[in-house]
PDB file of N, CA and C in Angstrom:
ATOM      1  N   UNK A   1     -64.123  29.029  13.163  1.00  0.00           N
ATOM      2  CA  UNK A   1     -64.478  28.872  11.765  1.00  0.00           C
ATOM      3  C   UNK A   1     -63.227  28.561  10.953  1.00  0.00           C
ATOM      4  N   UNK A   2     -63.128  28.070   9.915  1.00  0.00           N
ATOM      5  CA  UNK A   2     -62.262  27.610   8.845  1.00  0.00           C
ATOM      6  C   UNK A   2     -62.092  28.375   8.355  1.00  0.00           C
ATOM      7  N   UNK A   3     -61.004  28.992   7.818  1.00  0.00           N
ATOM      8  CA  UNK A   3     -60.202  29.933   6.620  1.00  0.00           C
ATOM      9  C   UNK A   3     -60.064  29.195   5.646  1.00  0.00           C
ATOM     10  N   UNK A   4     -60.187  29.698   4.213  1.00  0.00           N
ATOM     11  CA  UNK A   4     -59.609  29.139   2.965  1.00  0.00           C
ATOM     12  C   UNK A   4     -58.126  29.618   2.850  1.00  0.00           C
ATOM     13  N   UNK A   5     -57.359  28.589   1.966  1.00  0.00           N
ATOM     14  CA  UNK A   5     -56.255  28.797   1.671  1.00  0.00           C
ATOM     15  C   UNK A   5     -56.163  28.368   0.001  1.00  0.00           C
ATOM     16  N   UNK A   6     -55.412  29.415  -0.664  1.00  0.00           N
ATOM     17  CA  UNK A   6     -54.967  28.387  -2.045  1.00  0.00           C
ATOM     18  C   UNK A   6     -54.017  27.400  -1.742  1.00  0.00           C
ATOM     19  N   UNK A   7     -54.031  27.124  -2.881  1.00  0.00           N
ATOM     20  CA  UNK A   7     -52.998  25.904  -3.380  1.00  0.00           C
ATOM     21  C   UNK A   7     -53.141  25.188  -4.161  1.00  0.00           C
ATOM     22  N   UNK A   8     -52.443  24.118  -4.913  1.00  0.00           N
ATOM     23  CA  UNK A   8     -52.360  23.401  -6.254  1.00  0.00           C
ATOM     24  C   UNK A   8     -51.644  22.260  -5.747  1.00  0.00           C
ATOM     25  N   UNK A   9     -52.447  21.039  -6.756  1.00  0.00           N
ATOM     26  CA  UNK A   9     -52.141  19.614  -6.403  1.00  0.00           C
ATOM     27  C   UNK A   9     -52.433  19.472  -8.144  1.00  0.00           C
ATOM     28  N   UNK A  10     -50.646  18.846  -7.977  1.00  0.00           N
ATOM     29  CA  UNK A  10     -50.175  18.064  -9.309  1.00  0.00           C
ATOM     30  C   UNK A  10     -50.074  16.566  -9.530  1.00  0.00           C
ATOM     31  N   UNK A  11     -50.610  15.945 -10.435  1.00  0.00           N
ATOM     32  CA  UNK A  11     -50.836  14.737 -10.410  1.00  0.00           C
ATOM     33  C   UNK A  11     -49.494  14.448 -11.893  1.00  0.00           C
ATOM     34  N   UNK A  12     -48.332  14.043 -11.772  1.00  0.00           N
ATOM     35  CA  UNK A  12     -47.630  13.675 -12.844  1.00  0.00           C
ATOM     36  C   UNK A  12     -47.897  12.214 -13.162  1.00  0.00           C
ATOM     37  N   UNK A  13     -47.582  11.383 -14.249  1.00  0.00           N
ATOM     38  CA  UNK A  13     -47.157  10.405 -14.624  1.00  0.00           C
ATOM     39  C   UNK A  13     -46.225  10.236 -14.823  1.00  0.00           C
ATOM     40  N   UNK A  14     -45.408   9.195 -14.191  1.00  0.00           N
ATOM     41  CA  UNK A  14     -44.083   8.771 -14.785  1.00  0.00           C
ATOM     42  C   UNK A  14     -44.034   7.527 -15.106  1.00  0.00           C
ATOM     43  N   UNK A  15     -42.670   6.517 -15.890  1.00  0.00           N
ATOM     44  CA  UNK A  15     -42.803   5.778 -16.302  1.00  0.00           C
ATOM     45  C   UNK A  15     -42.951   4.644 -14.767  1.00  0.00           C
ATOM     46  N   UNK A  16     -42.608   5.008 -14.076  1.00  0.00           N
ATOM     47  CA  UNK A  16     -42.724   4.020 -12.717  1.00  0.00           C
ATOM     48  C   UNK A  16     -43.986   4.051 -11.788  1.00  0.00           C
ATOM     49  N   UNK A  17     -44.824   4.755 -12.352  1.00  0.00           N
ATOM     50  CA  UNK A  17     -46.233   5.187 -11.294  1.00  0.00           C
ATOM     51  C   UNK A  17     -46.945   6.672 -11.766  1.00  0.00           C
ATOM     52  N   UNK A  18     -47.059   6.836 -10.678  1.00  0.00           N
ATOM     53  CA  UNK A  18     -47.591   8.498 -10.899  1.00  0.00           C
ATOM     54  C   UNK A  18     -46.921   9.588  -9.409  1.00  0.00           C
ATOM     55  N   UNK A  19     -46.828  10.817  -9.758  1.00  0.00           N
ATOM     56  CA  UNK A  19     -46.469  11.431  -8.650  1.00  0.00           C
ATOM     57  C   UNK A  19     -47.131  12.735  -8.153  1.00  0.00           C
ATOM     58  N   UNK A  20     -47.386  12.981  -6.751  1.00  0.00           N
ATOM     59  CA  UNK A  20     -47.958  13.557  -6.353  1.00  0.00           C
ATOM     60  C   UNK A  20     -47.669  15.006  -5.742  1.00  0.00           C
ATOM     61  N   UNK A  21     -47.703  16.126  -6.225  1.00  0.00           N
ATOM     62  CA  UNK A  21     -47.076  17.641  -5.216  1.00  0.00           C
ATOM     63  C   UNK A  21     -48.110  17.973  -4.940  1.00  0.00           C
ATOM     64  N   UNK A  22     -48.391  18.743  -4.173  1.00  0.00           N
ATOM     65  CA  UNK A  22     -49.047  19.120  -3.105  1.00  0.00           C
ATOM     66  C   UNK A  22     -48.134  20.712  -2.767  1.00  0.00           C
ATOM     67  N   UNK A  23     -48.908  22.334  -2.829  1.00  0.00           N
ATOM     68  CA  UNK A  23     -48.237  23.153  -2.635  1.00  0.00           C
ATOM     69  C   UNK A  23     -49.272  23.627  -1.922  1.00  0.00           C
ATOM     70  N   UNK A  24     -49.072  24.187  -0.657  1.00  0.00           N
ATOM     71  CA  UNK A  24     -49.917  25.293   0.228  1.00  0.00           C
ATOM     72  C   UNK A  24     -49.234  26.123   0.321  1.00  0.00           C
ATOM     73  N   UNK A  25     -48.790  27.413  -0.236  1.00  0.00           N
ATOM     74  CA  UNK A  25     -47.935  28.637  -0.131  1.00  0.00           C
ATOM     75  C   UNK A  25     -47.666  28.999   1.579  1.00  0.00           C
ATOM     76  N   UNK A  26     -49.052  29.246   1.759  1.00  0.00           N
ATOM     77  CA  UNK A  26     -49.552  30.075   3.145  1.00  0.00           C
ATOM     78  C   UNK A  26     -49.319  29.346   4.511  1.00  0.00           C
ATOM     79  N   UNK A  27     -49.390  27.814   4.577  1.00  0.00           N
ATOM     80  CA  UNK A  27     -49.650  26.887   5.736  1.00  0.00           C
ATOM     81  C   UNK A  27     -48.428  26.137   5.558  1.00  0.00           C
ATOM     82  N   UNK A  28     -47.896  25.799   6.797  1.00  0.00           N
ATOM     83  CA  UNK A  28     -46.539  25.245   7.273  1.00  0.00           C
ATOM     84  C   UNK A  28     -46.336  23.731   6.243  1.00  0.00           C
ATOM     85  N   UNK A  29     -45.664  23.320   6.031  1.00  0.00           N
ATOM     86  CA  UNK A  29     -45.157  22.276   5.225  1.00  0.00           C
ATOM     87  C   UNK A  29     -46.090  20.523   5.747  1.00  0.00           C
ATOM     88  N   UNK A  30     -46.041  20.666   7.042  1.00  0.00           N
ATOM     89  CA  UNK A  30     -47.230  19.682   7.923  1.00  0.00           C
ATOM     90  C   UNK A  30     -48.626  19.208   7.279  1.00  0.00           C
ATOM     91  N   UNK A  31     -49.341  20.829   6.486  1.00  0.00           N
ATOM     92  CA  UNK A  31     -50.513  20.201   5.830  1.00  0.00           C
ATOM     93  C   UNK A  31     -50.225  20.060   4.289  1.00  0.00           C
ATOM     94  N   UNK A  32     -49.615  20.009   3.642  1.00  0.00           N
ATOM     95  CA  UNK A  32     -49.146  19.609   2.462  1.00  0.00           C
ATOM     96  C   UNK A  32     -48.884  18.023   2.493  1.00  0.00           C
ATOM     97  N   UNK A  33     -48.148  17.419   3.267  1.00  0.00           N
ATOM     98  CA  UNK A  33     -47.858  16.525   3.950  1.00  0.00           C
ATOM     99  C   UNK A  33     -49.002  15.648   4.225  1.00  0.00           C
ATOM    100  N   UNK A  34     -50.117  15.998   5.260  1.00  0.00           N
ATOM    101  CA  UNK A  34     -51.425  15.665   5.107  1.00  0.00           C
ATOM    102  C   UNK A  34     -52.209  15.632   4.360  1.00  0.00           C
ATOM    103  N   UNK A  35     -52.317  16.285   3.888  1.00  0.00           N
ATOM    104  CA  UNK A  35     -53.329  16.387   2.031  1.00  0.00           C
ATOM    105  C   UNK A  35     -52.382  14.909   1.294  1.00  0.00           C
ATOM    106  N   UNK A  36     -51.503  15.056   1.156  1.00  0.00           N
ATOM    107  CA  UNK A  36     -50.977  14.272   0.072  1.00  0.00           C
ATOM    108  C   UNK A  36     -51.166  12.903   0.460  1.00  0.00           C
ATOM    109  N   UNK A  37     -50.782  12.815   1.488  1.00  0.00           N
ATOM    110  CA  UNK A  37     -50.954  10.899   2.354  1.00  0.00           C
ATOM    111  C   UNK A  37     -52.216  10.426   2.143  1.00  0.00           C
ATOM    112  N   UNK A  38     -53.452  11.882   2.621  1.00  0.00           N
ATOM    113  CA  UNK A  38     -54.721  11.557   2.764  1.00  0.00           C
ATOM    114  C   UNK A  38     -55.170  11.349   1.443  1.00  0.00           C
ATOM    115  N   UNK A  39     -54.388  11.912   0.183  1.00  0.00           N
ATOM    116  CA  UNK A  39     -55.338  11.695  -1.335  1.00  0.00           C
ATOM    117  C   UNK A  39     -54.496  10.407  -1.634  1.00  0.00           C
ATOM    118  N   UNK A  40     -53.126   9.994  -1.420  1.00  0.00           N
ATOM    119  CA  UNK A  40     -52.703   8.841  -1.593  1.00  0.00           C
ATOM    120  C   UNK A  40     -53.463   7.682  -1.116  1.00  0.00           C
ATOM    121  N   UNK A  41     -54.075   7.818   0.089  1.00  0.00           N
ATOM    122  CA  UNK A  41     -54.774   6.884   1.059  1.00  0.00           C
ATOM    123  C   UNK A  41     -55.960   6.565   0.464  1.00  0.00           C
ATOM    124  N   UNK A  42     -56.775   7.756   0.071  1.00  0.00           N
ATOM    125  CA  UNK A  42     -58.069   7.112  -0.848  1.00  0.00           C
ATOM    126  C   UNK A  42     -57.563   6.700  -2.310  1.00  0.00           C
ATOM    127  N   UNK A  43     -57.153   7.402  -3.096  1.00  0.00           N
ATOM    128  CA  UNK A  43     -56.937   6.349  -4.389  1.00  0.00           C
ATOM    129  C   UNK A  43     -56.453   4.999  -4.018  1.00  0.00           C
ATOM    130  N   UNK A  44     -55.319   4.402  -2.880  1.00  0.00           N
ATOM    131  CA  UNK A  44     -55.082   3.256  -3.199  1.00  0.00           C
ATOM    132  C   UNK A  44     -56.289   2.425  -2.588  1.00  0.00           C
ATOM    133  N   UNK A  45     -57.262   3.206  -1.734  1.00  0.00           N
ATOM    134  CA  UNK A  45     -58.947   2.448  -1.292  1.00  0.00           C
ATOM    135  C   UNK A  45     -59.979   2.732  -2.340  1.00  0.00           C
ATOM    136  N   UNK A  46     -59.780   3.450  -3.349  1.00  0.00           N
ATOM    137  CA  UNK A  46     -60.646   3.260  -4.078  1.00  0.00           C
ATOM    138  C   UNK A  46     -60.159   2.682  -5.438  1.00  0.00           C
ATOM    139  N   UNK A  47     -58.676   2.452  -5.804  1.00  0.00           N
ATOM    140  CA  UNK A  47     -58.263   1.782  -6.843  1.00  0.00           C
ATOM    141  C   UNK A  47     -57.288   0.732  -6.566  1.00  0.00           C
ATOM    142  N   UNK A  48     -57.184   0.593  -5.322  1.00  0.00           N
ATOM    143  CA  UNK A  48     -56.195  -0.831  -5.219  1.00  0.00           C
ATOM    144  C   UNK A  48     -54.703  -0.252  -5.384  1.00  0.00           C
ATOM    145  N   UNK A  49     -53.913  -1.506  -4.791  1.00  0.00           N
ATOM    146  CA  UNK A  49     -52.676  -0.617  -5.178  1.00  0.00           C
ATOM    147  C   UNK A  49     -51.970  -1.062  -5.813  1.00  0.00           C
ATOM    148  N   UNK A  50     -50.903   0.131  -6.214  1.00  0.00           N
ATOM    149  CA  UNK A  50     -50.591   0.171  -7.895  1.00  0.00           C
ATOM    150  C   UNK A  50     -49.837  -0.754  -8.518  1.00  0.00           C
ATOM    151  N   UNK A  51     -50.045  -1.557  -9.587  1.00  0.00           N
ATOM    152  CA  UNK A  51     -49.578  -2.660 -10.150  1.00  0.00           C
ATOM    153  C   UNK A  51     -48.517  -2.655 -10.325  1.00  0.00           C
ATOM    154  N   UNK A  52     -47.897  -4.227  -9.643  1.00  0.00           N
ATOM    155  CA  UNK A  52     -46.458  -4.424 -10.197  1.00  0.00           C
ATOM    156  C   UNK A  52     -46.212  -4.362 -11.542  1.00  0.00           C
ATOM    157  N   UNK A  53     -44.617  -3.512 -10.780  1.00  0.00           N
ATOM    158  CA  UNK A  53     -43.640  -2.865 -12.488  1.00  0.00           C
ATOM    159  C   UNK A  53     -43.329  -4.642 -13.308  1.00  0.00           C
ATOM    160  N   UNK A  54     -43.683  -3.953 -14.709  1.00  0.00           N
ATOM    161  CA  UNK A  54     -43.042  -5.359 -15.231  1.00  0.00           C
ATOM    162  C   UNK A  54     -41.732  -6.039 -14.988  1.00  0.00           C
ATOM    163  N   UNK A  55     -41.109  -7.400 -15.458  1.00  0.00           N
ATOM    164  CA  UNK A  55     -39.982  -7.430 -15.247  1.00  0.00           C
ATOM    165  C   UNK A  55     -39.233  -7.026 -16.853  1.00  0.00           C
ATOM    166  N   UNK A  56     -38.122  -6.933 -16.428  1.00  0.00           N
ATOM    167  CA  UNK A  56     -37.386  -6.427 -17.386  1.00  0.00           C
ATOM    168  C   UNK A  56     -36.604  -7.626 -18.196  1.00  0.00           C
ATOM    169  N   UNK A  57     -36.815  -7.364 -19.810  1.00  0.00           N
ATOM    170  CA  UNK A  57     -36.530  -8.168 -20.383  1.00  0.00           C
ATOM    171  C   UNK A  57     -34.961  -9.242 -20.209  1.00  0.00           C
ATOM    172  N   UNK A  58     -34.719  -9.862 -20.322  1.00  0.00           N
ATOM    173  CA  UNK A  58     -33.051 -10.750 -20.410  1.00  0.00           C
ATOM    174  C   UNK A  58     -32.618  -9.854 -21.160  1.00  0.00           C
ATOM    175  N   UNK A  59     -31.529  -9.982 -20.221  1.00  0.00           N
ATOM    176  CA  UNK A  59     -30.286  -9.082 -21.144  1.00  0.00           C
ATOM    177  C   UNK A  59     -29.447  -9.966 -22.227  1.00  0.00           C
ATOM    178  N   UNK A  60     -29.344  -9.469 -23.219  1.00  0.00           N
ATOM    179  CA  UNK A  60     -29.092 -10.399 -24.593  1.00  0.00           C
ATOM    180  C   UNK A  60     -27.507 -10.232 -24.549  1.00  0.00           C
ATOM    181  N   UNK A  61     -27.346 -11.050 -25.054  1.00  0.00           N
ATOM    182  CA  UNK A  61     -25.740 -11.250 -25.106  1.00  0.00           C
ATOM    183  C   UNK A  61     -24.625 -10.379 -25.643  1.00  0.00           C
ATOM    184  N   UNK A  62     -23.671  -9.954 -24.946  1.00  0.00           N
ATOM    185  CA  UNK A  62     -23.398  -8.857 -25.737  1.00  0.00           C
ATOM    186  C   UNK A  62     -22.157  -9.313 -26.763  1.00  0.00           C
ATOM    187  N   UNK A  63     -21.744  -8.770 -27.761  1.00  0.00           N
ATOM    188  CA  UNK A  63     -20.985  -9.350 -28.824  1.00  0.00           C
ATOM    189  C   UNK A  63     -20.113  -8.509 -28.659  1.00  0.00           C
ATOM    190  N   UNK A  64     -18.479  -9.291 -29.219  1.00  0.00           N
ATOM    191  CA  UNK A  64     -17.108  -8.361 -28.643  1.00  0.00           C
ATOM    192  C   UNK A  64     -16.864  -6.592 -29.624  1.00  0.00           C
ATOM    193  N   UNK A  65     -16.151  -6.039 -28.566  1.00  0.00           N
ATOM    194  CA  UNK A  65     -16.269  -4.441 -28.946  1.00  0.00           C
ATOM    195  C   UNK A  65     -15.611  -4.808 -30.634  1.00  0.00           C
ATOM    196  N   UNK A  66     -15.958  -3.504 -31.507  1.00  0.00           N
ATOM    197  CA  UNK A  66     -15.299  -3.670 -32.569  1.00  0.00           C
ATOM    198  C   UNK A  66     -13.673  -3.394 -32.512  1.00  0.00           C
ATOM    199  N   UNK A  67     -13.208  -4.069 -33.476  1.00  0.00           N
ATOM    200  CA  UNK A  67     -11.858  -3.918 -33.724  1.00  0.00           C
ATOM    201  C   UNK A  67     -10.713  -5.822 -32.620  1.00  0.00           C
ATOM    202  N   UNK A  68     -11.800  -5.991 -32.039  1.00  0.00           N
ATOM    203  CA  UNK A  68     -11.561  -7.159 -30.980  1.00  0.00           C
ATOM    204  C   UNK A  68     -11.897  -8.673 -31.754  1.00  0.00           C
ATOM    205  N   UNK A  69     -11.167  -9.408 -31.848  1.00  0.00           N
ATOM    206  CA  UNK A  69     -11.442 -10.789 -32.569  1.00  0.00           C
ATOM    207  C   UNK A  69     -12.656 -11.422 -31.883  1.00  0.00           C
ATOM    208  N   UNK A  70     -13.600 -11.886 -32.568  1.00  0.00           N
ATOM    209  CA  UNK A  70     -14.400 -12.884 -31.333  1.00  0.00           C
ATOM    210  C   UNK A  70     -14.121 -14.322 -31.874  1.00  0.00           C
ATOM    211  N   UNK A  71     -14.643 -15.221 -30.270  1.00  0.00           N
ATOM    212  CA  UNK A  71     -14.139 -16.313 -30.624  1.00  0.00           C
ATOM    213  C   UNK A  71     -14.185 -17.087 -31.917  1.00  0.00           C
ATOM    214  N   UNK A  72     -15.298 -16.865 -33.065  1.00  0.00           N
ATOM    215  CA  UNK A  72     -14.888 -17.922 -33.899  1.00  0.00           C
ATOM    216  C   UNK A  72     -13.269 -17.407 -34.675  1.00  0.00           C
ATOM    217  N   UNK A  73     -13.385 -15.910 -34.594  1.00  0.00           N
ATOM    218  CA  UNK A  73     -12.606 -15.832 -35.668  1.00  0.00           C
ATOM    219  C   UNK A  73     -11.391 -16.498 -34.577  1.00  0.00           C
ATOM    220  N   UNK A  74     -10.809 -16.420 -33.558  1.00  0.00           N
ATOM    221  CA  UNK A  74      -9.931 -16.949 -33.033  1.00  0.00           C
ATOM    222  C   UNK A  74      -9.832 -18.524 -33.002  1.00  0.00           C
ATOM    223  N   UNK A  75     -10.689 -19.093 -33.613  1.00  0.00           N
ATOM    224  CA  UNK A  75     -10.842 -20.780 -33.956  1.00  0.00           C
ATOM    225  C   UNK A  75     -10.109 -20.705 -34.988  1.00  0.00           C
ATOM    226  N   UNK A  76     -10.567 -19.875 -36.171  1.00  0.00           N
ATOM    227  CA  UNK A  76     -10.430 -19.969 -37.500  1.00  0.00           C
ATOM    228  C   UNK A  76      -8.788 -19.319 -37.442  1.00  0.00           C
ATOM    229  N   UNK A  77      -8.302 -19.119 -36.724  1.00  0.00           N
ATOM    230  CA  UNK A  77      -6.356 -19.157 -37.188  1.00  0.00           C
ATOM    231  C   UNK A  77      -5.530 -19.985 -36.581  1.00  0.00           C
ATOM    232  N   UNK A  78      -6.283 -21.342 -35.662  1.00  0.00           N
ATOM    233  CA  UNK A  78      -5.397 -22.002 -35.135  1.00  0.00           C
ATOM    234  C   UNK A  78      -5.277 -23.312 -36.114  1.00  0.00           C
TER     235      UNK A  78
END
């Protein structure tokens, strides 16, 4: 026969996906491990898997540190 065990399954959001813990106090680290693959395994069969991260905007140009001439002003004294 089957024994019950507690435990708690955390579903976070982060800005890159979502993340998954999985705690069985009582049972070796092996079925934590299993639970988690196996709930990973059906959401990505029942929701597809998870959409590519956007790309990240162009990096804009950066302008010289203060106190540093930038080029026009170095036009403007020759």
């Amino acid at each position: 026969s089957k024994s019950e065990a507690n435990g708690s399954v955390e579903v976070v959001e982060t800005p890159s996906g979502v993340k998954i813990f999985v705690q069985l106090p009582k049972l070796p680290e092996y079925h934590e491990a299993m639970l988690r693959d196996a709930l990973l395994r059906k959401l990505r069969d029942e929701y597809g898997p998870p959409p590519r991260a956007p790309k990240p905007p162009p990096d804009k140009p950066k302008s010289p540190p203060k106190g540093e001439p930038s080029d026009e002003t170095d036009r403007n004294r020759g």
